[in-house]
N, C-alpha and C. Protein backbone atom coordinates (compact mmCIF):
# COMPACT_ATOMS: atom_id res chain seq x y z
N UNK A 1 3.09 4.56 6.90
CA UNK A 1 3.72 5.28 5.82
C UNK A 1 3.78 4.39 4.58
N UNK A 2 3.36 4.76 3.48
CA UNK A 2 3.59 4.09 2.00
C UNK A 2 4.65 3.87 1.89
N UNK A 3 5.11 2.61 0.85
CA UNK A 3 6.50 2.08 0.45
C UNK A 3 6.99 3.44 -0.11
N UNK A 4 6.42 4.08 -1.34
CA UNK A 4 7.17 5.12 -1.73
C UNK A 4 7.46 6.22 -1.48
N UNK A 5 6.60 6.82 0.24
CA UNK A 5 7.38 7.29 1.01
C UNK A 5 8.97 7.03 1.44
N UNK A 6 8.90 5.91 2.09
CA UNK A 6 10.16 5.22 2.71
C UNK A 6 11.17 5.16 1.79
N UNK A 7 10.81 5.00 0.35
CA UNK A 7 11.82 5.07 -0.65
C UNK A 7 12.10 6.44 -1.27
N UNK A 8 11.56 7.41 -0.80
CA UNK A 8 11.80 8.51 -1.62
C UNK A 8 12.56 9.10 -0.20
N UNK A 9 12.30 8.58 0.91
CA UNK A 9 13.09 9.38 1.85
C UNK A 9 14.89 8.86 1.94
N UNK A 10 14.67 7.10 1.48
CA UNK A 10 15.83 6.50 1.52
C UNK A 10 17.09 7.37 0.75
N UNK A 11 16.47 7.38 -1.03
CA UNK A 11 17.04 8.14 -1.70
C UNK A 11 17.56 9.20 -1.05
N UNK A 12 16.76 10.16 -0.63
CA UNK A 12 17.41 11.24 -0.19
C UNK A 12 18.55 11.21 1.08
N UNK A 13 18.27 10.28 1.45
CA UNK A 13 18.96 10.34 2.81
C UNK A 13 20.74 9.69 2.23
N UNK A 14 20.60 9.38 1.44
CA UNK A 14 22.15 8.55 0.51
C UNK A 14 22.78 10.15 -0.33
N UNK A 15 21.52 10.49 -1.04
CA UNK A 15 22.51 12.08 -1.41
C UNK A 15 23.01 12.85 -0.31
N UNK A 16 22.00 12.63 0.45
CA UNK A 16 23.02 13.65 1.63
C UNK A 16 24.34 13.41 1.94
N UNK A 17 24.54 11.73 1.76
CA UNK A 17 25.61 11.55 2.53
C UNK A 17 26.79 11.24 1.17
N UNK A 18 26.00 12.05 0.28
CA UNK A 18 27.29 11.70 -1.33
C UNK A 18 27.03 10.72 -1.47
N UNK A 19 25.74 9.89 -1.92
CA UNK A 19 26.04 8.64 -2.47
C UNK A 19 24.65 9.01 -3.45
N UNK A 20 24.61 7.60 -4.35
CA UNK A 20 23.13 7.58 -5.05
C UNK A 20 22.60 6.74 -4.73
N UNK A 21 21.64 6.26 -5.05
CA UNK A 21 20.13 5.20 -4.78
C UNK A 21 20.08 4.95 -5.97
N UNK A 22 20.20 4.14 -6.80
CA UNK A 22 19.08 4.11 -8.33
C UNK A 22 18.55 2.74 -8.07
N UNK A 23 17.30 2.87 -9.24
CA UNK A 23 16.06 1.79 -8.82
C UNK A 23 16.86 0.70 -9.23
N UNK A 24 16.73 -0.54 -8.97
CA UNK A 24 17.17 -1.98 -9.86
C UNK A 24 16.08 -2.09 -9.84
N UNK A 25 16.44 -2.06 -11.82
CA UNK A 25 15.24 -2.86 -12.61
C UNK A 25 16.16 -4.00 -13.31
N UNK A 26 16.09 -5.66 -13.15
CA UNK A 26 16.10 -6.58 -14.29
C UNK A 26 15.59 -7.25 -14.69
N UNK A 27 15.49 -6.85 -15.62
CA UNK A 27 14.91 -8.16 -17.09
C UNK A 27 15.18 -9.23 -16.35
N UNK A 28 14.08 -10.55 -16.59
CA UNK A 28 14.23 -11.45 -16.44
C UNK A 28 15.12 -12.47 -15.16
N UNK A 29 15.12 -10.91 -14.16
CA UNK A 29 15.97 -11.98 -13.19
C UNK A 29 14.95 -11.25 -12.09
N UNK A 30 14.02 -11.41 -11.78
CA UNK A 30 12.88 -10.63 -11.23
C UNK A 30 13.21 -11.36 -9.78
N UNK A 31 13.03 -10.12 -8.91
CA UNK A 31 12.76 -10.35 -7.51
C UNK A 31 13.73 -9.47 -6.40
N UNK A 32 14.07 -9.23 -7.41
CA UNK A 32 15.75 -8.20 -6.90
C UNK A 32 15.08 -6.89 -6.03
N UNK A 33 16.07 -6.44 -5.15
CA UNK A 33 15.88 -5.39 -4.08
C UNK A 33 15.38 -4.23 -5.13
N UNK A 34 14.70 -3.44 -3.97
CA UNK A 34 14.47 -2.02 -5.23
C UNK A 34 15.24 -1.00 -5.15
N UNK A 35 16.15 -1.12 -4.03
CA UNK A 35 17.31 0.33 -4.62
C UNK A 35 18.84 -0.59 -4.40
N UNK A 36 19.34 0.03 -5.08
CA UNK A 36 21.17 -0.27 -4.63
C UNK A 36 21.54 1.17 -3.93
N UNK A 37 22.21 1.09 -2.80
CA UNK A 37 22.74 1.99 -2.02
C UNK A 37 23.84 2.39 -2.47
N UNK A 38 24.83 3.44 -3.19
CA UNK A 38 25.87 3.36 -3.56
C UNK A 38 26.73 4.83 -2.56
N UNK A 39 27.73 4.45 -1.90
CA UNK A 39 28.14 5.40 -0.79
C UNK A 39 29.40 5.75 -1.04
N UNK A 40 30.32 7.17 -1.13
CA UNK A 40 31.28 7.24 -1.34
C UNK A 40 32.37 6.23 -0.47
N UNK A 41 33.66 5.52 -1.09
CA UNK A 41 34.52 4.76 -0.81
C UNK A 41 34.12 3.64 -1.11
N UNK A 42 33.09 3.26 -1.92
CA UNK A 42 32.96 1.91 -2.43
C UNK A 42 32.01 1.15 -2.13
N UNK A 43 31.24 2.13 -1.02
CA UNK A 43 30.14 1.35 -0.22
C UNK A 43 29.11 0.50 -0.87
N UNK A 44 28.04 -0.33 -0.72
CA UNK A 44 27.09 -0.60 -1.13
C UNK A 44 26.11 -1.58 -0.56
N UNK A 45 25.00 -1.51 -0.86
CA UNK A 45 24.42 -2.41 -0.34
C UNK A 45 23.10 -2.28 -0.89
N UNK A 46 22.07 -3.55 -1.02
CA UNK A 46 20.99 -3.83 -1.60
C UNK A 46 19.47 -3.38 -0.71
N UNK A 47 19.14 -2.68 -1.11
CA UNK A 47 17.42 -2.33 -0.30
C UNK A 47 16.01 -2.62 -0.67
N UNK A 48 15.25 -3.76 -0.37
CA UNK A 48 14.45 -3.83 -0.45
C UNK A 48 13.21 -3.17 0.55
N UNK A 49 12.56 -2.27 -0.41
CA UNK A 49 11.72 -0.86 0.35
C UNK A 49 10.46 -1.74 0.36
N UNK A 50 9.92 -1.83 1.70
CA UNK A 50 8.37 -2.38 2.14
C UNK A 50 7.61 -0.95 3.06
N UNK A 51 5.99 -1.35 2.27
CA UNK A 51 5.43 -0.24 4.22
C UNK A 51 5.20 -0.95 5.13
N UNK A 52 5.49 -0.14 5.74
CA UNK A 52 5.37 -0.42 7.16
C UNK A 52 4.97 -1.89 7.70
N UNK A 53 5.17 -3.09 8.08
CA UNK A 53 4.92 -4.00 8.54
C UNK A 53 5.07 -5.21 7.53
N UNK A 54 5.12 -4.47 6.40
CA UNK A 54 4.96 -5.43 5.37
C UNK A 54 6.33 -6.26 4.91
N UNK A 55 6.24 -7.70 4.38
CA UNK A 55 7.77 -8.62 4.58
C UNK A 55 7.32 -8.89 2.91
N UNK A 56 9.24 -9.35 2.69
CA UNK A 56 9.39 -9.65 1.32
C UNK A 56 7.98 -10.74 1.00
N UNK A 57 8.01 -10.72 -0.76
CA UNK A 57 7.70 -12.07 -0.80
C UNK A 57 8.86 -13.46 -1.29
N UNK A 58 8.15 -14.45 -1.07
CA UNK A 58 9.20 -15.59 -1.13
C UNK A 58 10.24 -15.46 -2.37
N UNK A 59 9.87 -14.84 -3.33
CA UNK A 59 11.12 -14.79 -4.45
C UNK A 59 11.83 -13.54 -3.68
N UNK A 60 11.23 -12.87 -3.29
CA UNK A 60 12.18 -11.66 -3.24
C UNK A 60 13.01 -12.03 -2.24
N UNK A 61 12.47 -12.57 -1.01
CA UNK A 61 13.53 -13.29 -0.26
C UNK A 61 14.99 -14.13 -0.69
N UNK A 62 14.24 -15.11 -1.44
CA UNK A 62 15.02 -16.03 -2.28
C UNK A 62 16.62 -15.16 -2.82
N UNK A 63 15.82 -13.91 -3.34
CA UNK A 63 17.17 -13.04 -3.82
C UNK A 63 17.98 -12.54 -3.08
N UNK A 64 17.06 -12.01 -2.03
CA UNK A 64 17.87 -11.35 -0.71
C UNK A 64 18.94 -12.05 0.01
N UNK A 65 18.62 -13.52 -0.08
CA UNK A 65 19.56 -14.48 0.32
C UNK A 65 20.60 -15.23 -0.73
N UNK A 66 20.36 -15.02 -1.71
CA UNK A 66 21.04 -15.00 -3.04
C UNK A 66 22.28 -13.68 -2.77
N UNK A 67 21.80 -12.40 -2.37
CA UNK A 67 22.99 -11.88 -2.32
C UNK A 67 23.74 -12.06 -1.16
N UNK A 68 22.80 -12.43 -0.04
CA UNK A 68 23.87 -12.34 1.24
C UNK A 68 24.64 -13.63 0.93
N UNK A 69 24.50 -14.56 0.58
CA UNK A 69 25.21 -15.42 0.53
C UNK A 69 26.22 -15.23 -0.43
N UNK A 70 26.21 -13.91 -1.29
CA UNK A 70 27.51 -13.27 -2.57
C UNK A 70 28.56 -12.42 -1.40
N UNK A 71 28.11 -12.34 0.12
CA UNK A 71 28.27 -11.29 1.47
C UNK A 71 28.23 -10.36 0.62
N UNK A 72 26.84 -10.08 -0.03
CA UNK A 72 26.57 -8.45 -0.20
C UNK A 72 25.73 -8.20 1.38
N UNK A 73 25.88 -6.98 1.70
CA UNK A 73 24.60 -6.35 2.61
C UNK A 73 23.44 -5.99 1.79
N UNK A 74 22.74 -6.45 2.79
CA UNK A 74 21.60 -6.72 2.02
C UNK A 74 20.33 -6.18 3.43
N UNK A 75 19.52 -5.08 3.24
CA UNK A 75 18.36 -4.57 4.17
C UNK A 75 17.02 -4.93 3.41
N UNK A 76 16.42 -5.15 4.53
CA UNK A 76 14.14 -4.67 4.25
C UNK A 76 14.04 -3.63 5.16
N UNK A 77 13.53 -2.59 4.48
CA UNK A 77 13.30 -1.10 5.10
C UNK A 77 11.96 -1.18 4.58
N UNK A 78 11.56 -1.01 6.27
CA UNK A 78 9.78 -0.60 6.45
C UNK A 78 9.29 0.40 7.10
N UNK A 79 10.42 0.74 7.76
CA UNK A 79 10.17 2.47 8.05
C UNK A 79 11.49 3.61 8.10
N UNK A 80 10.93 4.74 8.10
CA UNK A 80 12.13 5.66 7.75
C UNK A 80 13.11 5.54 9.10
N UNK A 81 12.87 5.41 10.27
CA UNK A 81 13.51 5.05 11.84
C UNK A 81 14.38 4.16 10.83
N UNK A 82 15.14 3.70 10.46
CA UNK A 82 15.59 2.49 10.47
C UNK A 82 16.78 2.80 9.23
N UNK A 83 16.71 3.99 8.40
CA UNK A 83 17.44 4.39 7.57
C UNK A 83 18.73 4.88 7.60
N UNK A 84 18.85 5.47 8.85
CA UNK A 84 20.16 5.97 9.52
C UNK A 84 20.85 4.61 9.91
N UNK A 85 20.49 3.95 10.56
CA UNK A 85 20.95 2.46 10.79
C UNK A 85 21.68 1.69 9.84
N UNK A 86 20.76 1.98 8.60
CA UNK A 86 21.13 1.11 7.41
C UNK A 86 22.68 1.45 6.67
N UNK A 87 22.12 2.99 6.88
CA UNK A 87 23.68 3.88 6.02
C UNK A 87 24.87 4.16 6.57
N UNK A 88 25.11 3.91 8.00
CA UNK A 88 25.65 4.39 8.92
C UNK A 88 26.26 2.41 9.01
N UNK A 89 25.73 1.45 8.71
CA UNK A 89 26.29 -0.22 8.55
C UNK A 89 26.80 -0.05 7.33
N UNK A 90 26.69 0.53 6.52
CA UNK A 90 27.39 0.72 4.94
C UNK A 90 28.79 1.15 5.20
C-alpha cells in the first residue's frame, strides 16, 4: 500500500473518532512527523506515515526521538492494521 494511502486512511480514521489529523509542515526545522493526531480530551500524538516496510530516515528519526524524549507519543505507521492500535494508545 502507498504512504498516501496509509495517510489518507489515518486521517480518516481520527475524524471518526472526533479528532483531526493536519499535515506538519515546518520551515526550517525539517524532519518532523507528517501528521499530528489531535483527539478529543487533549489527546495527541505525532505520526510519521511510511509504505509499507519502509523506516524513517536518520533526521526524521533524530526528531522522532526529539519528541519522545519531550514524552510526546510519537508512531511510524506502515500499514493501515496498525491504526486502530495507534488511536486507541492516544
Amino acid at each position: 500500500m502507498r504512504e498516501k494511502d496509509v495517510e489518507c486512511r489515518l486521517v480518516s480514521e481520527v475524524k471518526k473518532r472526533g479528532g483531526i489529523c493536519p499535515k506538519w509542515v515546518s520551515p526550517g526545522f525539517d524532519g518532523v512527523p507528517d501528521r499530528i493526531a489531535l483527539l478529543p480530551d487533549g489527546r495527541i500524538g505525532f505520526v510519521e506515515v511510511k509504505a509499507k516496510g519502509k523506516r524513517p530516515r536518520p533526521l526524521q528519526t533524530a526528531r522522532l526521538e526529539l519528541l519522545r524524549r519531550l514524552r510526546f507519543k510519537v508512531y511510524v505507521l506502515d500499514d493501515i492494521s496498525q491504526i486502530g492500535g495507534i488511536l486507541d494508545d492516544l
